[in-house]
C-alpha atoms as a PDB file:
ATOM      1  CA  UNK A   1      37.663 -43.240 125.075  1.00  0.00           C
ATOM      2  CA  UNK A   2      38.508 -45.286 121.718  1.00  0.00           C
ATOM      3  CA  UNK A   3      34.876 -46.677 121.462  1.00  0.00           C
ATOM      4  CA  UNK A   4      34.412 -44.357 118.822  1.00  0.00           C
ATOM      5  CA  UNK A   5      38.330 -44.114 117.622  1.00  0.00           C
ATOM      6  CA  UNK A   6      37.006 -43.930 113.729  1.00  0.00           C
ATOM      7  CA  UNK A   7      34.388 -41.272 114.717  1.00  0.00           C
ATOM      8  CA  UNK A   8      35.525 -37.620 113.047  1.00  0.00           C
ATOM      9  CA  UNK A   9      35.355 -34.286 114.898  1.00  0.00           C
ATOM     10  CA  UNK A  10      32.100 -33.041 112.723  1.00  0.00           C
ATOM     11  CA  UNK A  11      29.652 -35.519 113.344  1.00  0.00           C
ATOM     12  CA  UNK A  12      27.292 -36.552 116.367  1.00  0.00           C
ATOM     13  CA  UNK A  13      29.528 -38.649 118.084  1.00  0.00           C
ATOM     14  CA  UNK A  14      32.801 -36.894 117.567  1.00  0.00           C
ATOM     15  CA  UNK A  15      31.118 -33.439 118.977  1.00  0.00           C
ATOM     16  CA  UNK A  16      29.835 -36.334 122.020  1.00  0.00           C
ATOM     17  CA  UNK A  17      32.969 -37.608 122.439  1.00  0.00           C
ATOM     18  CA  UNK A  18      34.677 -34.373 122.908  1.00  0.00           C
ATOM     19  CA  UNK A  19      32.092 -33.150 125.439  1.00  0.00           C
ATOM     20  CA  UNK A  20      32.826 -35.987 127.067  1.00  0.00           C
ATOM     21  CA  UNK A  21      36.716 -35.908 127.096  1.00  0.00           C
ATOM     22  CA  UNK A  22      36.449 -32.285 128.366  1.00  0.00           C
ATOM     23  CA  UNK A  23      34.081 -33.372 131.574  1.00  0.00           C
ATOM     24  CA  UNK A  24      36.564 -36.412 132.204  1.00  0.00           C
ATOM     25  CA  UNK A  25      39.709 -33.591 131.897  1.00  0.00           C
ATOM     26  CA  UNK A  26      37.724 -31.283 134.205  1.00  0.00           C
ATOM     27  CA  UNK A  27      36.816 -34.191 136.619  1.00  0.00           C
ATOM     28  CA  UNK A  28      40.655 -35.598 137.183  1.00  0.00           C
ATOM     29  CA  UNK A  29      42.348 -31.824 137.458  1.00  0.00           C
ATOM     30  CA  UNK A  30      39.734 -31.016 140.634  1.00  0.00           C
ATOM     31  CA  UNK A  31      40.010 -34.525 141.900  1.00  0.00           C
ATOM     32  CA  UNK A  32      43.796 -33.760 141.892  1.00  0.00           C
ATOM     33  CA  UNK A  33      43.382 -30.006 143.476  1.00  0.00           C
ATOM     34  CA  UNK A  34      41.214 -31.691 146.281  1.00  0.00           C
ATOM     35  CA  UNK A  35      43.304 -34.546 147.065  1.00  0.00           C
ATOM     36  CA  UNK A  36      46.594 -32.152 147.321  1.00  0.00           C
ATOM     37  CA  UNK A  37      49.927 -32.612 145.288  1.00  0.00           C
ATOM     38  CA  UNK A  38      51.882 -35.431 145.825  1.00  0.00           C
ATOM     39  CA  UNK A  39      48.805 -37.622 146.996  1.00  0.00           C
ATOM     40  CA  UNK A  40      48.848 -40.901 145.589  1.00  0.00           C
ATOM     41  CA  UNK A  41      45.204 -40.253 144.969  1.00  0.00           C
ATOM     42  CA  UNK A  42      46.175 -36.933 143.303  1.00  0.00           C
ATOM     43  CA  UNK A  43      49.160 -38.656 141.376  1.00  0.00           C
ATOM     44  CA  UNK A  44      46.455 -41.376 139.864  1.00  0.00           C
ATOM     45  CA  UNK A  45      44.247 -38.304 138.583  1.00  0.00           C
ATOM     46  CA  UNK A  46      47.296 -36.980 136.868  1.00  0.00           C
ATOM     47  CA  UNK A  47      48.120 -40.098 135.081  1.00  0.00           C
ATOM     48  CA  UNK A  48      44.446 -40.308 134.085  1.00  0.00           C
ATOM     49  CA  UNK A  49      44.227 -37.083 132.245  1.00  0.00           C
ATOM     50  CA  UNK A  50      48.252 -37.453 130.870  1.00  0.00           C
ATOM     51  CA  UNK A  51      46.529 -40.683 129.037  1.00  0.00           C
ATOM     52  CA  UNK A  52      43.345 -38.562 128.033  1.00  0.00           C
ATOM     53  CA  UNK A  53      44.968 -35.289 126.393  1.00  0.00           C
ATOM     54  CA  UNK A  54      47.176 -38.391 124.789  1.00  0.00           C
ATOM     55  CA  UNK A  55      43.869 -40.265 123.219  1.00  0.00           C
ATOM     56  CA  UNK A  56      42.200 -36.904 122.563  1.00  0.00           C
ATOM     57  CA  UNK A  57      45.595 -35.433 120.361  1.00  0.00           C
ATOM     58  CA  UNK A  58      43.569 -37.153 116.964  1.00  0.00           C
ATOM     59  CA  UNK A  59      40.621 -34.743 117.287  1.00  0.00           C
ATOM     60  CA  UNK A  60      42.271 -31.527 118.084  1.00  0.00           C
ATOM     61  CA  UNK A  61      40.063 -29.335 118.568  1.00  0.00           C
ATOM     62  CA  UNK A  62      36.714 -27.911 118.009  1.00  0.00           C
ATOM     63  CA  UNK A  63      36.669 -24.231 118.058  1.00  0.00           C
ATOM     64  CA  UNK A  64      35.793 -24.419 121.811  1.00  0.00           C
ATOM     65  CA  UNK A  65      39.460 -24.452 122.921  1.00  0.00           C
ATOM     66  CA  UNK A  66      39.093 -23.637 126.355  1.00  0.00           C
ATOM     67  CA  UNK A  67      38.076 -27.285 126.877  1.00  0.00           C
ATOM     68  CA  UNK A  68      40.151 -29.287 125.540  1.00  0.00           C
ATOM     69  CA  UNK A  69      42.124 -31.583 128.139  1.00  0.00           C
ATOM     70  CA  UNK A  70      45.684 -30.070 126.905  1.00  0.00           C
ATOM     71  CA  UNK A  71      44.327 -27.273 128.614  1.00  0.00           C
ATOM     72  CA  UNK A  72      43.031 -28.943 132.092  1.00  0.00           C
ATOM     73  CA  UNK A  73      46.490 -30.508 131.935  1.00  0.00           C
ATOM     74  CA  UNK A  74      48.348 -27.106 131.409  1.00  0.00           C
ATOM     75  CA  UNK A  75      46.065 -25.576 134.591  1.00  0.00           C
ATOM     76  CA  UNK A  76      47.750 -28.847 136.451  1.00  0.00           C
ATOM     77  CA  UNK A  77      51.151 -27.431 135.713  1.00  0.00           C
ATOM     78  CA  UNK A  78      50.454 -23.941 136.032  1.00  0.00           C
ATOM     79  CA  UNK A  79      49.089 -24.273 139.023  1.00  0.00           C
ATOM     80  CA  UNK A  80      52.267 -26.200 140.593  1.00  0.00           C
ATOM     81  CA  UNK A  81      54.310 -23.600 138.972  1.00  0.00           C
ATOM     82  CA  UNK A  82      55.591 -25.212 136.364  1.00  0.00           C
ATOM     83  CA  UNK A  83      54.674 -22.538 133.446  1.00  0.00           C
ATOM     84  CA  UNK A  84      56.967 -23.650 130.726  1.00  0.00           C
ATOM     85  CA  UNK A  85      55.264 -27.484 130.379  1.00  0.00           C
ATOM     86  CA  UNK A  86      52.205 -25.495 131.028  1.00  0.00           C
ATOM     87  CA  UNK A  87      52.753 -23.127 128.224  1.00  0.00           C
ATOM     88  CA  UNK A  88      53.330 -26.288 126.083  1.00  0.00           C
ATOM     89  CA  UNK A  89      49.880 -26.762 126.409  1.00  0.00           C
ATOM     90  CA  UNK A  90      48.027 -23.414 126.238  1.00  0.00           C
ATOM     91  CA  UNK A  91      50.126 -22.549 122.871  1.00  0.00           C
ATOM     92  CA  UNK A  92      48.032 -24.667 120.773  1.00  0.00           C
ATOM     93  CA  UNK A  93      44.829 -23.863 121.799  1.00  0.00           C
ATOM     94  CA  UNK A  94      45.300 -20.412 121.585  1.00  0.00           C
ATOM     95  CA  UNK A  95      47.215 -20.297 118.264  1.00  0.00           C
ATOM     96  CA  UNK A  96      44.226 -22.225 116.536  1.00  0.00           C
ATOM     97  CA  UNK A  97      41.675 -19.602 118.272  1.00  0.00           C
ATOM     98  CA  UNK A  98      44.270 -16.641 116.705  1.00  0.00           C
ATOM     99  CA  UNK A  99      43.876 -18.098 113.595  1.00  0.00           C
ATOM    100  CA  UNK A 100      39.924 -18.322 113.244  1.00  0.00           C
ATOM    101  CA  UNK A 101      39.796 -15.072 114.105  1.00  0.00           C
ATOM    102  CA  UNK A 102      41.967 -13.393 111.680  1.00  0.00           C
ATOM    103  CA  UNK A 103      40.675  -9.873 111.623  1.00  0.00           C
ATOM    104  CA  UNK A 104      39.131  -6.965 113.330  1.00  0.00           C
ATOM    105  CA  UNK A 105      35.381  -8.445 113.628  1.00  0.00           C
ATOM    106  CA  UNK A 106      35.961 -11.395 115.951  1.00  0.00           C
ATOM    107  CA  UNK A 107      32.510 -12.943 117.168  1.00  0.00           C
ATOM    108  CA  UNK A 108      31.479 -13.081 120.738  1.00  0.00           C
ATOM    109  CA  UNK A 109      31.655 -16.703 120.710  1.00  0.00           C
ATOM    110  CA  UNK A 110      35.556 -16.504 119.419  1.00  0.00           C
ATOM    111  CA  UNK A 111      35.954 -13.877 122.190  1.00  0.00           C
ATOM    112  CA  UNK A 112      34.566 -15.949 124.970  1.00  0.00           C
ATOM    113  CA  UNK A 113      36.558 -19.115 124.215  1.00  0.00           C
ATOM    114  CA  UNK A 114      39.796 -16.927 123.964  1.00  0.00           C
ATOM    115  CA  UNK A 115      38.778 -15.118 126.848  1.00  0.00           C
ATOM    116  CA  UNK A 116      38.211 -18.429 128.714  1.00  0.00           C
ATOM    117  CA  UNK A 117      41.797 -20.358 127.394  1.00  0.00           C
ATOM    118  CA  UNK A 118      43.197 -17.069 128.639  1.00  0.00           C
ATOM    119  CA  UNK A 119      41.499 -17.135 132.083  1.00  0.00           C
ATOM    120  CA  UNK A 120      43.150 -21.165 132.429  1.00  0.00           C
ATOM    121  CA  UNK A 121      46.369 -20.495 131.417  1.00  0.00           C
ATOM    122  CA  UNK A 122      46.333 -17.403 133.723  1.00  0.00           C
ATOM    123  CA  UNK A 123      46.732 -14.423 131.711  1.00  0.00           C
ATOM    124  CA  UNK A 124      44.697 -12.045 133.896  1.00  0.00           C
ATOM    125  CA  UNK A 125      46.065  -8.798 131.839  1.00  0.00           C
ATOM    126  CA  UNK A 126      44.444 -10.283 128.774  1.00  0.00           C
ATOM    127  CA  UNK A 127      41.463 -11.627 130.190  1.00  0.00           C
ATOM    128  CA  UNK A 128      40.385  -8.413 131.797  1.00  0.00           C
ATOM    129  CA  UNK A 129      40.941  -6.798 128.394  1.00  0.00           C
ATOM    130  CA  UNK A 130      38.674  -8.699 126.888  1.00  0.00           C
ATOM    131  CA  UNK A 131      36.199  -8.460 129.410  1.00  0.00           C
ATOM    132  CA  UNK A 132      36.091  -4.686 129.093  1.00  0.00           C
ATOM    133  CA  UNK A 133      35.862  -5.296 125.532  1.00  0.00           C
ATOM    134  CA  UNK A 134      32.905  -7.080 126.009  1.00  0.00           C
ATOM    135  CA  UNK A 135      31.325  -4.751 127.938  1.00  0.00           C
ATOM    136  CA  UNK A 136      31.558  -2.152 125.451  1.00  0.00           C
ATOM    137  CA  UNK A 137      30.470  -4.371 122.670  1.00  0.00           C
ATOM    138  CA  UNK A 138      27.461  -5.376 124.774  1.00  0.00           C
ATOM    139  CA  UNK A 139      24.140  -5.194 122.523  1.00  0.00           C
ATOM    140  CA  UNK A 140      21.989  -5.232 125.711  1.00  0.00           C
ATOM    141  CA  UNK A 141      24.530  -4.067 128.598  1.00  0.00           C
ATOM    142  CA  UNK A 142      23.398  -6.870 130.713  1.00  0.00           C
ATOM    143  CA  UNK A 143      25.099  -9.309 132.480  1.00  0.00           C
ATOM    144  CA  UNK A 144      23.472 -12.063 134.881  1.00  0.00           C
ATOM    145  CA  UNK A 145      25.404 -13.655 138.050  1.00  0.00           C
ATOM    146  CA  UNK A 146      25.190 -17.455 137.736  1.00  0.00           C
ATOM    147  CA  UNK A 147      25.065 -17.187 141.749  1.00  0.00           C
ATOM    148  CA  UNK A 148      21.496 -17.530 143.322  1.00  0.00           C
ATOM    149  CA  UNK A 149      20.724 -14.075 143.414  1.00  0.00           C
ATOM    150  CA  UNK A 150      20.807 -13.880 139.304  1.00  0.00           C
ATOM    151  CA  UNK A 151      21.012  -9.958 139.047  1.00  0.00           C
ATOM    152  CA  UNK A 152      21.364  -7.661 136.341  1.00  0.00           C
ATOM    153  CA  UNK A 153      24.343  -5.484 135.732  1.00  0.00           C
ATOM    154  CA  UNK A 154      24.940  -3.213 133.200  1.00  0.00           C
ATOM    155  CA  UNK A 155      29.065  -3.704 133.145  1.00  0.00           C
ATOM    156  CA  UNK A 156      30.717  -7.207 134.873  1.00  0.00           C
ATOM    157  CA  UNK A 157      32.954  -4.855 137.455  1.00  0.00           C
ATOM    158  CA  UNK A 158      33.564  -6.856 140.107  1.00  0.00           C
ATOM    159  CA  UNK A 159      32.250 -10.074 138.955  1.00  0.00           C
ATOM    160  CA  UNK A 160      34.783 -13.435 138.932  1.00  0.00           C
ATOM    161  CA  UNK A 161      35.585 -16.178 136.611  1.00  0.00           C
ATOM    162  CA  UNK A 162      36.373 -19.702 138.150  1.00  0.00           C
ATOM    163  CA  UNK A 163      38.934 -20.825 135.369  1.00  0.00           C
ATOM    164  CA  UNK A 164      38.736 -24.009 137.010  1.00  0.00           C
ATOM    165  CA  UNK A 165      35.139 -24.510 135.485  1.00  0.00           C
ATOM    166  CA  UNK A 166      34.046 -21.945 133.435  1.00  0.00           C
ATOM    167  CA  UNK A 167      30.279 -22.109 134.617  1.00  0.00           C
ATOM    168  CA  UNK A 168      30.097 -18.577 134.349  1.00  0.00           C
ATOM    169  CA  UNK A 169      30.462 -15.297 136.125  1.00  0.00           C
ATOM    170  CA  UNK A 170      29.458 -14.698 139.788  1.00  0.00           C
ATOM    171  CA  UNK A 171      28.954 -10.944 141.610  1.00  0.00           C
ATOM    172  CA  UNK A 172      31.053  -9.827 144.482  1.00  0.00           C
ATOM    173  CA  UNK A 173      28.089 -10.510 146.668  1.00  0.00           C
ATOM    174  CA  UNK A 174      28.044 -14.539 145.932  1.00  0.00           C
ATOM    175  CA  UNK A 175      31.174 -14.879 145.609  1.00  0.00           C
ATOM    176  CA  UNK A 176      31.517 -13.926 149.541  1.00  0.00           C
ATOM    177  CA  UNK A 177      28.633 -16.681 149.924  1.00  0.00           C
ATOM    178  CA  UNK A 178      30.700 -19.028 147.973  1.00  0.00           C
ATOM    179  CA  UNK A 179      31.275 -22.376 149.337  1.00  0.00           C
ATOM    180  CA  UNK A 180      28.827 -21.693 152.328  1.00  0.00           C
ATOM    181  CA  UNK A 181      24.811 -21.197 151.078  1.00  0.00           C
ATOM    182  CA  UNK A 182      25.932 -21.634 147.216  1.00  0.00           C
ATOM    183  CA  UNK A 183      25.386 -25.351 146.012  1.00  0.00           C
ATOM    184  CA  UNK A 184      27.017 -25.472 142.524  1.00  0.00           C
ATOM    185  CA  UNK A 185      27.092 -28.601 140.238  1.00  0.00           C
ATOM    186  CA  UNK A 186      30.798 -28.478 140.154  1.00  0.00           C
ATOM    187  CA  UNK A 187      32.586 -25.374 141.349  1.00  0.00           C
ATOM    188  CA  UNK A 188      34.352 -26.383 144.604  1.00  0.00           C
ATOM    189  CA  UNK A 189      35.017 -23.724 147.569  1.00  0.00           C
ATOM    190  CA  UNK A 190      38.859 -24.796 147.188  1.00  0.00           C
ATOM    191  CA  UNK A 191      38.676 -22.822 143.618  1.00  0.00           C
ATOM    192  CA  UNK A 192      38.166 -19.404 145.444  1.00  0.00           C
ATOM    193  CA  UNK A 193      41.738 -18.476 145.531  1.00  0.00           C
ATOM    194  CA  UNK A 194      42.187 -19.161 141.580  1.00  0.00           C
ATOM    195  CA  UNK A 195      39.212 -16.697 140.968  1.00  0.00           C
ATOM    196  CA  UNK A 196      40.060 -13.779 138.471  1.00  0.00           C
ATOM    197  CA  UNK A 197      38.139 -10.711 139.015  1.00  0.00           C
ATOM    198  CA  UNK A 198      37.405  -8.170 136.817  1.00  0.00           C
ATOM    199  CA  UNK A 199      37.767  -4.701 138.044  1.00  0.00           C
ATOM    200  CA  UNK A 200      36.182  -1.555 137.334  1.00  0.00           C
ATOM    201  CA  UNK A 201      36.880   0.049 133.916  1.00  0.00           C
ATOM    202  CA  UNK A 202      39.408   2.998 134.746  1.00  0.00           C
ATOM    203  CA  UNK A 203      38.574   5.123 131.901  1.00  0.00           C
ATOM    204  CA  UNK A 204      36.402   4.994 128.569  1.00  0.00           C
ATOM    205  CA  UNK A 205      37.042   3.571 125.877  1.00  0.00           C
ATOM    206  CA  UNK A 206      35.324   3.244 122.210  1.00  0.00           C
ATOM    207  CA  UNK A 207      33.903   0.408 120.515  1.00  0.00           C
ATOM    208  CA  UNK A 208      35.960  -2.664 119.865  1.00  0.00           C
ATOM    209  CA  UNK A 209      38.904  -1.042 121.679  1.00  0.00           C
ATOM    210  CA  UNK A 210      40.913  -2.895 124.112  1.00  0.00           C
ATOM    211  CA  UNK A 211      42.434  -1.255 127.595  1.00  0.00           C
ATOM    212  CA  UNK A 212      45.812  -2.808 128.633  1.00  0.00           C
ATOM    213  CA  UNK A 213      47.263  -1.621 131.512  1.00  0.00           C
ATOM    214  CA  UNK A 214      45.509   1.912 131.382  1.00  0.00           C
ATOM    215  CA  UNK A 215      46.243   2.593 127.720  1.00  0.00           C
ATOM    216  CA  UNK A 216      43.909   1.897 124.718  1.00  0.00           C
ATOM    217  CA  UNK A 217      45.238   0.220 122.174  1.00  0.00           C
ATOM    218  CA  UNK A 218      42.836  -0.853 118.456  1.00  0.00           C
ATOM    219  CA  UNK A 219      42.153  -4.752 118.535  1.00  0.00           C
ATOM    220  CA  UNK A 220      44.430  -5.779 116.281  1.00  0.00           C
ATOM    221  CA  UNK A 221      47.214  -4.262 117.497  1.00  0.00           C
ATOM    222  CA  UNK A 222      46.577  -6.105 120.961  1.00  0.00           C
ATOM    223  CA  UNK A 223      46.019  -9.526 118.878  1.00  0.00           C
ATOM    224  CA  UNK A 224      49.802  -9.353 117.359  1.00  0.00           C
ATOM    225  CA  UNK A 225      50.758  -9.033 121.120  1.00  0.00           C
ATOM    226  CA  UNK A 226      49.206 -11.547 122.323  1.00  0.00           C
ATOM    227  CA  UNK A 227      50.628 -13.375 119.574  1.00  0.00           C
ATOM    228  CA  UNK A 228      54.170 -11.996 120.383  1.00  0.00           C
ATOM    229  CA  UNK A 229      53.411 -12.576 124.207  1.00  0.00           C
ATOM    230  CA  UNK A 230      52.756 -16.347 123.495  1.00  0.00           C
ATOM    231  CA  UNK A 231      54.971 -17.285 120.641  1.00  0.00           C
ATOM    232  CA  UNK A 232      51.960 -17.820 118.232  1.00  0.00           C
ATOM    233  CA  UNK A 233      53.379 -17.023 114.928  1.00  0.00           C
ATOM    234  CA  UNK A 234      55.920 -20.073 115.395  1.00  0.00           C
ATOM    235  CA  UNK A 235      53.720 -22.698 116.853  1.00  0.00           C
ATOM    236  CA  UNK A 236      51.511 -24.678 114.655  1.00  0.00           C
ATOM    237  CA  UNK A 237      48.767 -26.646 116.514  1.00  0.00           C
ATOM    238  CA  UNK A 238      47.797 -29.861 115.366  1.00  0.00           C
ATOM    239  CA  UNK A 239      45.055 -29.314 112.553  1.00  0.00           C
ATOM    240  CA  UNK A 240      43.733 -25.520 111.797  1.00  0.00           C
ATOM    241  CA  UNK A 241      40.029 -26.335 110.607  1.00  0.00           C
ATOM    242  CA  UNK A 242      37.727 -25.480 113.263  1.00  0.00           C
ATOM    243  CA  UNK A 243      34.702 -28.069 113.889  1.00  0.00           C
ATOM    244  CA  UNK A 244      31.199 -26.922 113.109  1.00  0.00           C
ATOM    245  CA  UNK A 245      30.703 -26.788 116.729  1.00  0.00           C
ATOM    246  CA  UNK A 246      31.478 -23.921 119.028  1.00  0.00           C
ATOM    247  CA  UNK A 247      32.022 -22.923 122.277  1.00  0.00           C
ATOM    248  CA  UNK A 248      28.138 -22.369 122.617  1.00  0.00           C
ATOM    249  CA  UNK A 249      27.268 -26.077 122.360  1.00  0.00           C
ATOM    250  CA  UNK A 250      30.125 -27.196 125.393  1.00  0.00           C
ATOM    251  CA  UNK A 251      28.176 -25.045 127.672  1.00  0.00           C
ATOM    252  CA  UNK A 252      24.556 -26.805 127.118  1.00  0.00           C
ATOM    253  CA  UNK A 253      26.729 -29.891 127.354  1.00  0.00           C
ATOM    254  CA  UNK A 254      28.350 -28.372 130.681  1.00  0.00           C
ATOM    255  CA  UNK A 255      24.962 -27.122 132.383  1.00  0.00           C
ATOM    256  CA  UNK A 256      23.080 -30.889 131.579  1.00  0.00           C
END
């Protein structure tokens, strides 16, 4: 991964070279699910994406956050329990997704990567909040399950995330089919259990507004918490300027 050491996050081959440290990260945290802790074949996946979210530390981050290998290697040590090195690694990407958005007019593509970085480090509360938010913001009110039936919905109630791989949201109906007549690129039946799904919206709520445990709350009210929930305000990630690149453009790299 130093072929292109000199290479800076803006151009061609830095925005390539990201895309293809985040598929490597994503690659060695399922071969280490698969294989089972402790497995010397898990243990040699581990060490691989230690060194990776090591090399990668110099190009820290495009505004995509969600797939940067800190954050594969903070689902490796959330998932084995270990939340306080995890949190080591989910602070940074989500204080430099805090900072971009700054206000009360976030875009959708700043919502879906903090949704996303949420949804890995496990932060279901949050994540379902946002979804809801979503929902409401909706232009169209559709949403389309990335399982092979591809229907509509008007709201994503019931629909699950895989934070494992973020290849986007599938109904209640496939996800009951998952792992049997579903053949996805990467998505492994093993991931079921780490789905997150959202549930029905218990009340209404207006535009922009977010729902936290049954009580609306204004967006920026719920963004200091978050901040407050995650010790933002005192961690400083490792460069603030986001890349020219967003989340948008790790997806077409993701569904090649």
């Amino acid at each position: 991964m130093d072929t292109y050491s000199s290479s800076s996050e803006g151009t061609l081959i830095g925005v390539i070279r990201q895309l293809a440290s985040s598929h490597l990260a994503q690659a060695f945290l399922c071969n280490t699910l698969e294989a089972g802790a402790g497995t010397p074949e898990a243990e040699e996946s581990v060490t691989k994406l230690e060194r990776l979210v090591h090399q990668s530390e110099s190009y820290y981050p495009l505004r995509s956050c969600a797939f940067v290998p800190a954050v594969y290697l903070g689902m490796y040590h959330r998932l084995r329990g270990q939340e306080e090195q995890a949190r080591a690694f989910f602070q940074p990407a989500l204080q430099q997704i805090v900072q971009t958005i700054g206000d009360n007019n976030p875009s959708n593509e700043e919502l879906s990567d903090l949704k996303y970085t949420l949804a890995r480090a496990g932060d279901i509360k949050n994540v379902i909040a946002l979804a809801h938010r979503s929902d409401e913001d909706s232009s169209d009110g559709k949403y389309i399950c990335c399982g092979p039936c591809k229907r509509k919905a008007l709201i994503r109630d019931g629909f699950s995330i895989c934070p494992i791989c973020i290849e986007g949201e599938l109904c209640p109906d496939c996800v009951k089919l998952f792992g049997s007549a579903i053949q996805r690129k990467r998505c492994h039946s093993q991931h079921v259990k780490y789905f997150i799904s959202i549930p029905p919206l218990s009340k209404e709520i207006n535009t922009g507004g977010m729902l936290v445990d049954g009580v609306e709350i204004d967006f920026e009210t719920w963004l200091n918490q978050l901040k407050n929930e995650w010790v933002l305000n005192a961690h400083n990630p490792p460069g603030s300027t986001a890349g020219q690149f967003g989340i948008s453009n790790f997806f077409l790299g993701f569904v090649a």
